[in-house]
Structures are given as structure tokens and as C-alpha cells.
C-alpha atoms as a PDB file:
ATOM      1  CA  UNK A   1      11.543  -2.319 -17.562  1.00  0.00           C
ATOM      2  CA  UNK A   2      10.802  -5.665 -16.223  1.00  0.00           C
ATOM      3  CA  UNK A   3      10.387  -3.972 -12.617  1.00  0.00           C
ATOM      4  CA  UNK A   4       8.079  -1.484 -14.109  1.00  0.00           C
ATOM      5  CA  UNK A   5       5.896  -3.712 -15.209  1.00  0.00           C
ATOM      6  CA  UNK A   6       5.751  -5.884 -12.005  1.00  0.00           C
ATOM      7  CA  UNK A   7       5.234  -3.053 -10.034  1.00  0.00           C
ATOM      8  CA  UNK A   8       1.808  -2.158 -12.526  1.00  0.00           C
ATOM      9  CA  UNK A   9       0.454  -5.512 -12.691  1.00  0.00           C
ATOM     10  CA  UNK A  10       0.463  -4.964  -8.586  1.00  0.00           C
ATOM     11  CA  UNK A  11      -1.273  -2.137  -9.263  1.00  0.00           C
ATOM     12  CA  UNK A  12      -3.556  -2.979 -11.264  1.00  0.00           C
ATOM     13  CA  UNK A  13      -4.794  -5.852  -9.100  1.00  0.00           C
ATOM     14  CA  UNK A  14      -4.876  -3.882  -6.077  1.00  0.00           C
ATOM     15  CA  UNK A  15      -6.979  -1.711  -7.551  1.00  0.00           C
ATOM     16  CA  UNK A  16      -9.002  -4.856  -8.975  1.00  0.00           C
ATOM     17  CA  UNK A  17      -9.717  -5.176  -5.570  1.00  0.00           C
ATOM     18  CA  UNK A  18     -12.187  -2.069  -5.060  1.00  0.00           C
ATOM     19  CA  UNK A  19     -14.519  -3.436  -7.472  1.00  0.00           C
ATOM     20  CA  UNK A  20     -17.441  -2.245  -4.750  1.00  0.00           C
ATOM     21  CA  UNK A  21     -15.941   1.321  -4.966  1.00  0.00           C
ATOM     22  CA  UNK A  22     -16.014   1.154  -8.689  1.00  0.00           C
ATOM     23  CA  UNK A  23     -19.329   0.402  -9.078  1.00  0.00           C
ATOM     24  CA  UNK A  24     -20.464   3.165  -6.409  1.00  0.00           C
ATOM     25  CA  UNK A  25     -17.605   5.266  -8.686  1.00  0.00           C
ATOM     26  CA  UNK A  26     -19.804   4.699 -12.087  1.00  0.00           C
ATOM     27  CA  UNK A  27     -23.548   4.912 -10.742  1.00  0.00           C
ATOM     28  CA  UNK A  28     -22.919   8.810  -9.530  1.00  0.00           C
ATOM     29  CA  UNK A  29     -20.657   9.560 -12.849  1.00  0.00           C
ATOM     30  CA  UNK A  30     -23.701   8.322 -15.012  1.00  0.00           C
ATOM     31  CA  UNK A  31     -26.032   9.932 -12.722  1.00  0.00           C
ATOM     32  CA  UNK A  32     -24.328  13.756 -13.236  1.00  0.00           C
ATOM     33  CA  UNK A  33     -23.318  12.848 -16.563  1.00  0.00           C
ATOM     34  CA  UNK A  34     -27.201  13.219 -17.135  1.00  0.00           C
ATOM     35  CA  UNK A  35     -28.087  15.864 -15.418  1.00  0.00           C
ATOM     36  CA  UNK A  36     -24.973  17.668 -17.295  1.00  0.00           C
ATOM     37  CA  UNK A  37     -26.549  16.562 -20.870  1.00  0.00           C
ATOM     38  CA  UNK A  38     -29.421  18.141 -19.732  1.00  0.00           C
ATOM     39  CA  UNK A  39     -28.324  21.629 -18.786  1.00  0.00           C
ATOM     40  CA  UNK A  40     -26.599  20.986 -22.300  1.00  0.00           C
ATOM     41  CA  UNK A  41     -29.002  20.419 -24.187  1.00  0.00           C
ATOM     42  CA  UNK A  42     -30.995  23.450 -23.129  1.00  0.00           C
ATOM     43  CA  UNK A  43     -28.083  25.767 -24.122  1.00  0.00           C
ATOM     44  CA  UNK A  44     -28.779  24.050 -28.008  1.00  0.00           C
ATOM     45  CA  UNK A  45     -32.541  25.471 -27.285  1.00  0.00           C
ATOM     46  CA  UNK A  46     -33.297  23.450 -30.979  1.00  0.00           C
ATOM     47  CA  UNK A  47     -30.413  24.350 -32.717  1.00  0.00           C
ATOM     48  CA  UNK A  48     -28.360  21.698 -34.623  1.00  0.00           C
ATOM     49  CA  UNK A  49     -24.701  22.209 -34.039  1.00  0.00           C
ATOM     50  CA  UNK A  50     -22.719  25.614 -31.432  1.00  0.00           C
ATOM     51  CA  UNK A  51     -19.147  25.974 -31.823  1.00  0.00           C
ATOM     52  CA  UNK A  52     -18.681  23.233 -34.109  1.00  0.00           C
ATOM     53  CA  UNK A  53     -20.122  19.978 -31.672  1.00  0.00           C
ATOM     54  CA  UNK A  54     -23.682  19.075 -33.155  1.00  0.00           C
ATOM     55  CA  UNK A  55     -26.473  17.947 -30.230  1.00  0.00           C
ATOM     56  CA  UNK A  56     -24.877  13.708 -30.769  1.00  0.00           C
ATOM     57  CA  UNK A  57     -20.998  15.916 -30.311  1.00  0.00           C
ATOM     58  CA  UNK A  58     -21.914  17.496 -27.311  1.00  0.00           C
ATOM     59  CA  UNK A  59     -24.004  14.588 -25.475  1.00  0.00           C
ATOM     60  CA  UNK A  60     -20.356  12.314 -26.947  1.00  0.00           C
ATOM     61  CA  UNK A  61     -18.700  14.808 -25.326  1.00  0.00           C
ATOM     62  CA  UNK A  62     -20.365  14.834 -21.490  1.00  0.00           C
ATOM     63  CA  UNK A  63     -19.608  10.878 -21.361  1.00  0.00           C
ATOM     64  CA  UNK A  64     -16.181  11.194 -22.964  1.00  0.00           C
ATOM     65  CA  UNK A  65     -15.214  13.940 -19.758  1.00  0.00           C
ATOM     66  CA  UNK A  66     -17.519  11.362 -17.056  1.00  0.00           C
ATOM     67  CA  UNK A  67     -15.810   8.269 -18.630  1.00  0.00           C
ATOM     68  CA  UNK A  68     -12.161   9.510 -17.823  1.00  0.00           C
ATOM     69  CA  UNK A  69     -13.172  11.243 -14.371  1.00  0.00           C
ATOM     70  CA  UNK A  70     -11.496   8.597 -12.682  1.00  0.00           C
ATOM     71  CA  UNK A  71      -8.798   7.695 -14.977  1.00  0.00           C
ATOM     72  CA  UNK A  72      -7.399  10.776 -14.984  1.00  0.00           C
ATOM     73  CA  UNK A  73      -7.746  11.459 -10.868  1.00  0.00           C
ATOM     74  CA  UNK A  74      -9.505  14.928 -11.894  1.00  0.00           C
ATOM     75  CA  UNK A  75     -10.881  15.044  -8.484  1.00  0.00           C
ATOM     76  CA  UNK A  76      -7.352  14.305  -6.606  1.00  0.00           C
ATOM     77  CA  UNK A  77      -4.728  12.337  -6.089  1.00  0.00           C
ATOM     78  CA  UNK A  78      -2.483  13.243  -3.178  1.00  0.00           C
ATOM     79  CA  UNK A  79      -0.378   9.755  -2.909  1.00  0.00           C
ATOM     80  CA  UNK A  80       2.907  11.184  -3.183  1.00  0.00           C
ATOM     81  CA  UNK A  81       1.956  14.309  -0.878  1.00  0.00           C
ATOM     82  CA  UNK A  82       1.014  11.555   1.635  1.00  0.00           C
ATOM     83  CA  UNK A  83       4.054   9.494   1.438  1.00  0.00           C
ATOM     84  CA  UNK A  84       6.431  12.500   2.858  1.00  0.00           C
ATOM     85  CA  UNK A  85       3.523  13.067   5.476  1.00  0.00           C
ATOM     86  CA  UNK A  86       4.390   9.356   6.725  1.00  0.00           C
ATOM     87  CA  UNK A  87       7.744   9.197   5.720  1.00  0.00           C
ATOM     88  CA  UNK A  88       7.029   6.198   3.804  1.00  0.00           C
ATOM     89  CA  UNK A  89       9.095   8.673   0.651  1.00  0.00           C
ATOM     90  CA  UNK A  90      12.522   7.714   2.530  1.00  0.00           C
ATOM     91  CA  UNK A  91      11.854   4.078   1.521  1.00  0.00           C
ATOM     92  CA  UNK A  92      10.663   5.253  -1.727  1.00  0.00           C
ATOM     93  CA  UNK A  93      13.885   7.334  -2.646  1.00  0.00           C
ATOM     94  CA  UNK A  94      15.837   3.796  -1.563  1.00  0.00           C
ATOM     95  CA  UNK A  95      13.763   1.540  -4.527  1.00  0.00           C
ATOM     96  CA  UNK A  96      16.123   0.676  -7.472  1.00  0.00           C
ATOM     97  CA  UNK A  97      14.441   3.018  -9.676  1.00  0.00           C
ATOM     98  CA  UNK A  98      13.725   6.320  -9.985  1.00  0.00           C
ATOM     99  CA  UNK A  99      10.764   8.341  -7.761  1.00  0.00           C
ATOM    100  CA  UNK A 100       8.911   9.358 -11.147  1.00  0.00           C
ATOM    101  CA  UNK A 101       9.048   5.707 -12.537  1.00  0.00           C
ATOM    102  CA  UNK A 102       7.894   4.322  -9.646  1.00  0.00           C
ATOM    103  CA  UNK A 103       4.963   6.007  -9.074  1.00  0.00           C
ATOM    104  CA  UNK A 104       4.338   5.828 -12.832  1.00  0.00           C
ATOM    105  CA  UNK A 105       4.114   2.270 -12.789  1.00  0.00           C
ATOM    106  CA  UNK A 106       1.723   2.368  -9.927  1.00  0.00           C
ATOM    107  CA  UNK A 107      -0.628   5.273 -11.675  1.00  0.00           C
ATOM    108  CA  UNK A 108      -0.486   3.020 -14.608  1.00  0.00           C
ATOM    109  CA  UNK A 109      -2.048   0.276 -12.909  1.00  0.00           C
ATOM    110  CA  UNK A 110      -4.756   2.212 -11.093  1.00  0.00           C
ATOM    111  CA  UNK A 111      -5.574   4.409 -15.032  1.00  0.00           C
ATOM    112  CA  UNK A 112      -5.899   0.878 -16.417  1.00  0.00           C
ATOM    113  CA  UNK A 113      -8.374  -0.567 -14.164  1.00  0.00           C
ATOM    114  CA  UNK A 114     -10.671   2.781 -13.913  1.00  0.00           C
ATOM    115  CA  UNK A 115     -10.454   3.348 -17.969  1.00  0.00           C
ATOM    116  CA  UNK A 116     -11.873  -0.324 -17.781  1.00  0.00           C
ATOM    117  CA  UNK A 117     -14.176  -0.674 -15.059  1.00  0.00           C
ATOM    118  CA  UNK A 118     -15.506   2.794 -15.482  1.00  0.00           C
ATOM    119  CA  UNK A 119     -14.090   4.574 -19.325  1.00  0.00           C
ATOM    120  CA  UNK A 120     -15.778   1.663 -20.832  1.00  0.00           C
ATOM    121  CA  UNK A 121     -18.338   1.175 -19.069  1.00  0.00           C
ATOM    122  CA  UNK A 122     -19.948   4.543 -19.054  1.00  0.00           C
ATOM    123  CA  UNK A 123     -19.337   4.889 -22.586  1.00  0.00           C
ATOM    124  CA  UNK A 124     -21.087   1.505 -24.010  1.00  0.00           C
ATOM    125  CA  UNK A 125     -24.078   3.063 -21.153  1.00  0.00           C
ATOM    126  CA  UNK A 126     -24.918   6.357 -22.549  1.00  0.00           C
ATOM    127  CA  UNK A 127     -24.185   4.730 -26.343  1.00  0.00           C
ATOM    128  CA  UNK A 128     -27.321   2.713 -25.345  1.00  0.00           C
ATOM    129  CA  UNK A 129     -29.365   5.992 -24.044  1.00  0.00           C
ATOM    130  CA  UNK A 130     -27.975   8.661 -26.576  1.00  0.00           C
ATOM    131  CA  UNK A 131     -26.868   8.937 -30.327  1.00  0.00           C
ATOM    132  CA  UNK A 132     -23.250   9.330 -29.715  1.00  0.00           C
ATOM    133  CA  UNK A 133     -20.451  10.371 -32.518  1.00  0.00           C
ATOM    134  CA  UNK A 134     -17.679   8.000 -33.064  1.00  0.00           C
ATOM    135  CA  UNK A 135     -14.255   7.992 -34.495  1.00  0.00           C
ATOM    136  CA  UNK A 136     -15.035   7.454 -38.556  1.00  0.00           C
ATOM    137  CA  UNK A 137     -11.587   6.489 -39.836  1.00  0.00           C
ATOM    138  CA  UNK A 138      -8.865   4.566 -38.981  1.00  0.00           C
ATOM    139  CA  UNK A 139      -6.480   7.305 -38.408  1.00  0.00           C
ATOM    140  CA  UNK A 140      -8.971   9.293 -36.552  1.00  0.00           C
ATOM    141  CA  UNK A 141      -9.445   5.850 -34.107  1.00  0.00           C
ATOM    142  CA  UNK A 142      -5.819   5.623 -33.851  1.00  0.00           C
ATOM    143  CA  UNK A 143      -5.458   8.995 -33.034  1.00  0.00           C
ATOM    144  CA  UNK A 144      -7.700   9.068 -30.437  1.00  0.00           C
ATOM    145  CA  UNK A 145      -5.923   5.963 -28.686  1.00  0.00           C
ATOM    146  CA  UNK A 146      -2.593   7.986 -29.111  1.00  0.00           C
ATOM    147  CA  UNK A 147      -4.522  11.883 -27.631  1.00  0.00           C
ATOM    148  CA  UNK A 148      -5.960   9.373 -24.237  1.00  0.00           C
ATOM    149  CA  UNK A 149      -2.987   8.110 -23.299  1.00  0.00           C
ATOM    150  CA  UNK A 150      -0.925  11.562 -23.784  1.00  0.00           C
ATOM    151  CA  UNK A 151      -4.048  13.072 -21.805  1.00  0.00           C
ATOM    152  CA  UNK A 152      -3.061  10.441 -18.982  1.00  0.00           C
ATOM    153  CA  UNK A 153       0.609  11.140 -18.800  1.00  0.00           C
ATOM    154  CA  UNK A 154       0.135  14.910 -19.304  1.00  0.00           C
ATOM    155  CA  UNK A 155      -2.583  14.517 -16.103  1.00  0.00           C
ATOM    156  CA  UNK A 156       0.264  12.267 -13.853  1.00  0.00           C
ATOM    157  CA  UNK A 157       2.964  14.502 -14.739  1.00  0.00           C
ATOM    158  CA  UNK A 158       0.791  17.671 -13.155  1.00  0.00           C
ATOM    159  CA  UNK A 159       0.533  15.268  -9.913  1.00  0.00           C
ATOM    160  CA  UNK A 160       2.999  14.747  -9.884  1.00  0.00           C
ATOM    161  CA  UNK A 161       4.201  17.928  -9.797  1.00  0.00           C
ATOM    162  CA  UNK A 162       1.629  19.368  -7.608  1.00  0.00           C
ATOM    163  CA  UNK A 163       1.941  17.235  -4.480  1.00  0.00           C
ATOM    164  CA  UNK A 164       6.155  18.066  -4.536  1.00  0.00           C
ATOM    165  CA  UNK A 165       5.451  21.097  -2.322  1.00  0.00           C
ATOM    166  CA  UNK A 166       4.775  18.423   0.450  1.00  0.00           C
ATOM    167  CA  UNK A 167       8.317  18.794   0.869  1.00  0.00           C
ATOM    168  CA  UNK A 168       8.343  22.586   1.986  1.00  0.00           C
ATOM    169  CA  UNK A 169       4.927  22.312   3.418  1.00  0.00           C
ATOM    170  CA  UNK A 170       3.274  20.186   6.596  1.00  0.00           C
ATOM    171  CA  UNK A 171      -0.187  20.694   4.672  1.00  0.00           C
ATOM    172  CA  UNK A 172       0.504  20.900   1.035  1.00  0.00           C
ATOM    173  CA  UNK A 173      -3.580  19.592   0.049  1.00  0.00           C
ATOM    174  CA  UNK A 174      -4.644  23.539  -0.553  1.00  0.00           C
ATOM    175  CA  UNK A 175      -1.876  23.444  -3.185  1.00  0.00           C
ATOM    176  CA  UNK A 176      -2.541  20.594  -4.753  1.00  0.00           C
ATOM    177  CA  UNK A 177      -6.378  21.828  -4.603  1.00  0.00           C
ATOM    178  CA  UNK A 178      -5.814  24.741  -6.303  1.00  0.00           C
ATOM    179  CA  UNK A 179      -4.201  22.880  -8.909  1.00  0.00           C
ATOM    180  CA  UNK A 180      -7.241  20.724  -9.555  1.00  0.00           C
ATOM    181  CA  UNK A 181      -9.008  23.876  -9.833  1.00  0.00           C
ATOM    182  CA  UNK A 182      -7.176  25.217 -12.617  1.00  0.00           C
ATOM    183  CA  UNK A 183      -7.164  22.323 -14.512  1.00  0.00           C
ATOM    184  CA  UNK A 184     -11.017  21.626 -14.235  1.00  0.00           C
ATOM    185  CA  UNK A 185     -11.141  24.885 -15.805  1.00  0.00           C
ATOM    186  CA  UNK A 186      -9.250  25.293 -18.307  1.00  0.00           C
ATOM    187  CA  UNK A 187      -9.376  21.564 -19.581  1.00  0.00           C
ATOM    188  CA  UNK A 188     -12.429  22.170 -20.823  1.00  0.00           C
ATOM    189  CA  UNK A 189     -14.451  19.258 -18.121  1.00  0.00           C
ATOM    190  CA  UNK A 190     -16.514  22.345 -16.721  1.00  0.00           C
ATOM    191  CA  UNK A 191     -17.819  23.526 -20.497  1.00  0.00           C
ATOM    192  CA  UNK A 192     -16.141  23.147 -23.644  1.00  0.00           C
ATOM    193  CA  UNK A 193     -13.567  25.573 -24.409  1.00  0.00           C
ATOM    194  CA  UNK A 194     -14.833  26.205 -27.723  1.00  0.00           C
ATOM    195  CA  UNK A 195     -18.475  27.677 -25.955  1.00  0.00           C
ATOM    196  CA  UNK A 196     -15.801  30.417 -23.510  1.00  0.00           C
ATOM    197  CA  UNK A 197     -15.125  33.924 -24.926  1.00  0.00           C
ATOM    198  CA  UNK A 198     -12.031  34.063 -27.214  1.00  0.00           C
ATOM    199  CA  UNK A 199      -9.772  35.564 -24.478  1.00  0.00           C
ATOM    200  CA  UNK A 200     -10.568  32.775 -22.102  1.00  0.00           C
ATOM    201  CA  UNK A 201      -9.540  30.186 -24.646  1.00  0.00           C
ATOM    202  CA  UNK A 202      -6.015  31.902 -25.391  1.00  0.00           C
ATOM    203  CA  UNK A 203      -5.445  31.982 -21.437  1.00  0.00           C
ATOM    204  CA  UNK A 204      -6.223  28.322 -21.896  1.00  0.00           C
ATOM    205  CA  UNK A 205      -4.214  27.390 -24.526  1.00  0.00           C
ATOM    206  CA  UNK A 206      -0.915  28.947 -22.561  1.00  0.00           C
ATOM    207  CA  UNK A 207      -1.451  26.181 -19.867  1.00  0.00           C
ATOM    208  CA  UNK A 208      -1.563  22.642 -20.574  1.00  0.00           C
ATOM    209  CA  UNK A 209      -5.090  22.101 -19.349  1.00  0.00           C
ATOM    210  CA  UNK A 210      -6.531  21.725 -22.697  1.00  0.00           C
ATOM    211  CA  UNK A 211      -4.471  19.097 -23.847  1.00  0.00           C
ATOM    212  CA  UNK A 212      -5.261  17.315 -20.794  1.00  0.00           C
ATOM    213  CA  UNK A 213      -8.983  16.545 -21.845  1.00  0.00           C
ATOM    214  CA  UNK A 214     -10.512  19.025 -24.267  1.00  0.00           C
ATOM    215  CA  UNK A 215      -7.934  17.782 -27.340  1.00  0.00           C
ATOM    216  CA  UNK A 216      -9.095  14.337 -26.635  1.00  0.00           C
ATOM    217  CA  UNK A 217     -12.634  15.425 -27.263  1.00  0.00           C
ATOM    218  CA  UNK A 218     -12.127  17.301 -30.224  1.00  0.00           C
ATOM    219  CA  UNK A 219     -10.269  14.369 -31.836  1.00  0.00           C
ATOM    220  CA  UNK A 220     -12.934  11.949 -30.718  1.00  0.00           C
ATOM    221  CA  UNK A 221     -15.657  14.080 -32.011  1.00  0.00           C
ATOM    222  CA  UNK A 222     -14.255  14.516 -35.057  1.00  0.00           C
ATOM    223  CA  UNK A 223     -14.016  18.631 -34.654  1.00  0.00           C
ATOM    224  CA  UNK A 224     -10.114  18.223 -35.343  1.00  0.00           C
ATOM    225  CA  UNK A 225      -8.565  16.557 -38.282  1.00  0.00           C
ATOM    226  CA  UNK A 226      -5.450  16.351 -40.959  1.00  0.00           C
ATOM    227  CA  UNK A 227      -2.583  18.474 -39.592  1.00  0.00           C
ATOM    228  CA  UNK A 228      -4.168  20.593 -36.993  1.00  0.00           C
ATOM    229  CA  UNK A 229      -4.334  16.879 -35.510  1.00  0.00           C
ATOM    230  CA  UNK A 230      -1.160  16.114 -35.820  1.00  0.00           C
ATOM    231  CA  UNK A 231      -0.607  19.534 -34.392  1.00  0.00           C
ATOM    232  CA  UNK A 232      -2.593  18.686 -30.972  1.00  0.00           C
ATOM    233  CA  UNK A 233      -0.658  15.287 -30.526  1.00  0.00           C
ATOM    234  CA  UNK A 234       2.706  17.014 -31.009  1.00  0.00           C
ATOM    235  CA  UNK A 235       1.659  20.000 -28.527  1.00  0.00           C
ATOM    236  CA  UNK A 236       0.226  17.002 -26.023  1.00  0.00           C
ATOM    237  CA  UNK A 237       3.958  15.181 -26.209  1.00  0.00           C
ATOM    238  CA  UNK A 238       5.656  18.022 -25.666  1.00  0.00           C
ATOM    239  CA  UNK A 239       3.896  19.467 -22.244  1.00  0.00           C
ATOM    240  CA  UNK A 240       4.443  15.942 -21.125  1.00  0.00           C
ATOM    241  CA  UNK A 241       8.229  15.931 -21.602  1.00  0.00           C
ATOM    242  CA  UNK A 242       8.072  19.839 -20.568  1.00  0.00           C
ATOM    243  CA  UNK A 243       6.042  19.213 -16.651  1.00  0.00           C
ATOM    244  CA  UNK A 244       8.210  15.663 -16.449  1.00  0.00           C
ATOM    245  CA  UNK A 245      11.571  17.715 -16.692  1.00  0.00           C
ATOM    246  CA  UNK A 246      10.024  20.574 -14.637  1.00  0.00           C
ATOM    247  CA  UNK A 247       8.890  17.518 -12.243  1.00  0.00           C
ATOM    248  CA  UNK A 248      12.603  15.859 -11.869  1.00  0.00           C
ATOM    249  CA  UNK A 249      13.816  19.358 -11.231  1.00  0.00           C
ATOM    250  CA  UNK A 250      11.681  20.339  -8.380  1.00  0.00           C
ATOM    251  CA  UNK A 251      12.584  16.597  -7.044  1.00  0.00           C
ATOM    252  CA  UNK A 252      15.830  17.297  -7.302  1.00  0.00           C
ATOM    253  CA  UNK A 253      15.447  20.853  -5.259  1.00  0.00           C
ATOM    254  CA  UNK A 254      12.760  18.922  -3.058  1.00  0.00           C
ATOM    255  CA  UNK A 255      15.094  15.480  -2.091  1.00  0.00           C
ATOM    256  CA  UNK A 256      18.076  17.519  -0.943  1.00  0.00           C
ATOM    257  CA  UNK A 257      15.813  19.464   0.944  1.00  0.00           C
ATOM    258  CA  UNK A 258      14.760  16.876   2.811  1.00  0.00           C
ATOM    259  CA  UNK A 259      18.640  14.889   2.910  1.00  0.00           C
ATOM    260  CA  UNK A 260      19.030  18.284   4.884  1.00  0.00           C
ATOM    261  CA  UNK A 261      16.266  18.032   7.197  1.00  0.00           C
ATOM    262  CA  UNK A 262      16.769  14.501   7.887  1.00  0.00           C
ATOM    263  CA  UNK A 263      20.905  15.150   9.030  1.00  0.00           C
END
């Protein structure tokens, strides 16, 4: 544990160091976190609520998915995939602790600093420009902590997952694309699932996409409460534990691939 923690507080100030690009990062989320409110807002053409967000629930819900843009890599992360292009994985595979954990640790420092510099940061910025919705209740608050940080592990377990083809592949990025695709999608960062036809939302809900960002918006904005919230967070644990064990057993297929290819 100790060494996981060392290895995040590295991390987290190496990625303290990009202040510049985090800064640069924020301006263009604000920016097209705007111009999203406004296509928005014209969809509400004067009426007071759609699908259950109200005009303050909708506007809370474009800075919620700008806010955790970066915290949640939903525009790539292809570390891992790049670390069996350089070979820098054999050294990796040799660390006292296990491939997952380690790049956990160092995803945990880089989701720290961009919930901070940026999450924060854009939210306290469009709560001066808009009339956001906020968590009421205590429980509701704590369950909103509990539904971001399940939305972060559920998003580095999918990474994690989709850059192991790097070990079959020389080019693995149009796989790991793809997957970026799907889960801008069916997350709900595009449009909230709630505004897609019925049939879209059930081909949703078989994936883990929605738990990965549209949950965390429905428990922030109130649209999810009592047991059906308790529901979410239970469904959000278990896809994590579900794509980690999926993860460890593609590794497994994936490191004795390359033991072969390397003797």
C-alpha cells in the first residue's frame, strides 16, 4: 500500500507540473461547455423541465460532463498501449507489484490533479454564469462523492482494457479509438440518455457506459434517489470488479504472449 501511494503522490506532482496545459485544458472545456448549453437550451424552446432535468438540471448537467472531461481521459489515454510500443512494459512487468496497481496508482495521481485544476474549477465558473442544481441532502452529497469515484475506476478499468490489444497489434490506437467512441455514446457525454429513444437506452444500459458518467449526473441532479440510488452505486461497483477481472485475464493471455515472443 505504502508503494501505491508513493507511486501517486509522483503522479500527482508530475502532473502538477503541466499547470500551462491545464489552463489551455479549462479555457476550451468552458468555451464548448457554452456553446453546448446553448444548443441545449434551444431543445427546452421555453419549456420548464424534458425527461425529468429542468433548464438549471440540464445547464448542471453540461458542466458536470466538461468538468470530468479530463479526469476521466474521455478523449484518450493510450499510456499502457505505448509502453509495449517502447518496450518500456518489460520493466513494468519486473516492478514489485502488479501491472493493474501500478498503473492505478499513476491514473490516480493524474484524476486527482485534473478533478482539481479543472472538475473544480469549471464547476465554481459556470455556478457564477448559470443557476446550477446541487446535491440537497447529505446522503445525496455523499452519494455523489461515492458515483465520481466509481465513474473513475469504471473509466480506468475500460483503459485499461482497451490498450491490452497492443500486445497482438503493432498499431492498436484504432482499437482503443473505437472504444472511446462507444463510450462517448452511450455514457450519455454526447446527450443525455434520458432525451434517446427507449431502445437506445436499453442498448445502453447492457454496456457499462452509463455508469461511467450519466449515473453520476442523475445522482448529482437529483433525478435519482432512495433505492434506485443505491441500485446505480451497486450496478457501478460491480462493472468495476467485472472489466478489472476481464482486465487481469486478457493480461494474463496478453503477458505470456509476449514471454513467447520475447524467447
Amino acid at each position: 500500500m505504502r508503494l501505491f501511494w508513493e507511486i501517486t503522490r509522483r503522479s500527482f506532482r508530475r502532473f502538477m507540473t503541466y499547470r500551462a496545459a491545464a489552463l489551455a485544458g479549462l479555457v476550451t472545456n468552458v468555451f464548448f461547455g457554452l456553446l453546448r448549453v446553448s444548443v441545449l437550451l434551444a431543445l427546452y424552446d421555453g419549456r420548464p423541465e424534458v425527461a425529468g432535468y429542468t433548464v438549471p438540471g440540464i445547464i448542471t448537467y453540461t458542466a458536470l460532463t466538461q468538468a470530468v472531461i479530463a479526469y476521466l481521459s474521455l478523449f484518450g489515454w493510450f499510456d499502457l498501449m505505448q509502453s509495449v510500443y517502447t518496450g518500456e512494459i518489460a520493466a513494468d512487468l519486473l516492478k514489485p507489484m502488479r501491472l493493474f496497481t501500478f498503473w492505478l496508482a499513476q491514473d490516480t495521481g493524474r484524476a486527482a490533479v485534473n478533478i482539481l485544476l479543472r472538475g473544480v474549477t469549471i464547476m465554481i465558473i459556470y455556478g457564477l454564469l448559470f443557476d446550477l442544481t446541487y446535491p440537497q441532502t447529505a446522503v445525496q452529497t455523499l452519494a455523489v462523492i461515492l458515483t465520481i469515484i466509481l465513474s473513475w475506476l469504471l473509466s480506468f478499468t475500460w483503459r485499461f482494457l482497451i490498450n491490452l490489444p497492443a500486445f497482438w497489434t503493432p498499431n492498436a490506437r484504432g482499437i482503443v479509438r473505437l472504444g472511446y467512441v462507444l463510450a462517448w455514446f452511450f455514457s450519455g457525454f454526447l446527450m443525455p440518455l434520458r432525451f434517446l429513444p427507449d431502445w437506445v437506452q436499453r442498448v445502453a444500459y447492457l454496456t457499462p457506459f452509463p455508469h461511467m458518467l450519466n449515473s453520476v449526473v442523475d445522482v448529482y441532479v437529483g433525478v435519482l434517489s432512495g433505492t434506485e440510488l443505491l441500485r446505480v452505486l451497486l450496478i457501478q461497483a460491480a462493472w468495476v470488479l467485472a472489466l478489472a477481472l476481464m482486465g487481469q485475464l486478457v493480461l494474463k493471455t496478453a503477458v505470456r504472449r509476449l514471454v513467447i515472443l520475447g524467447g
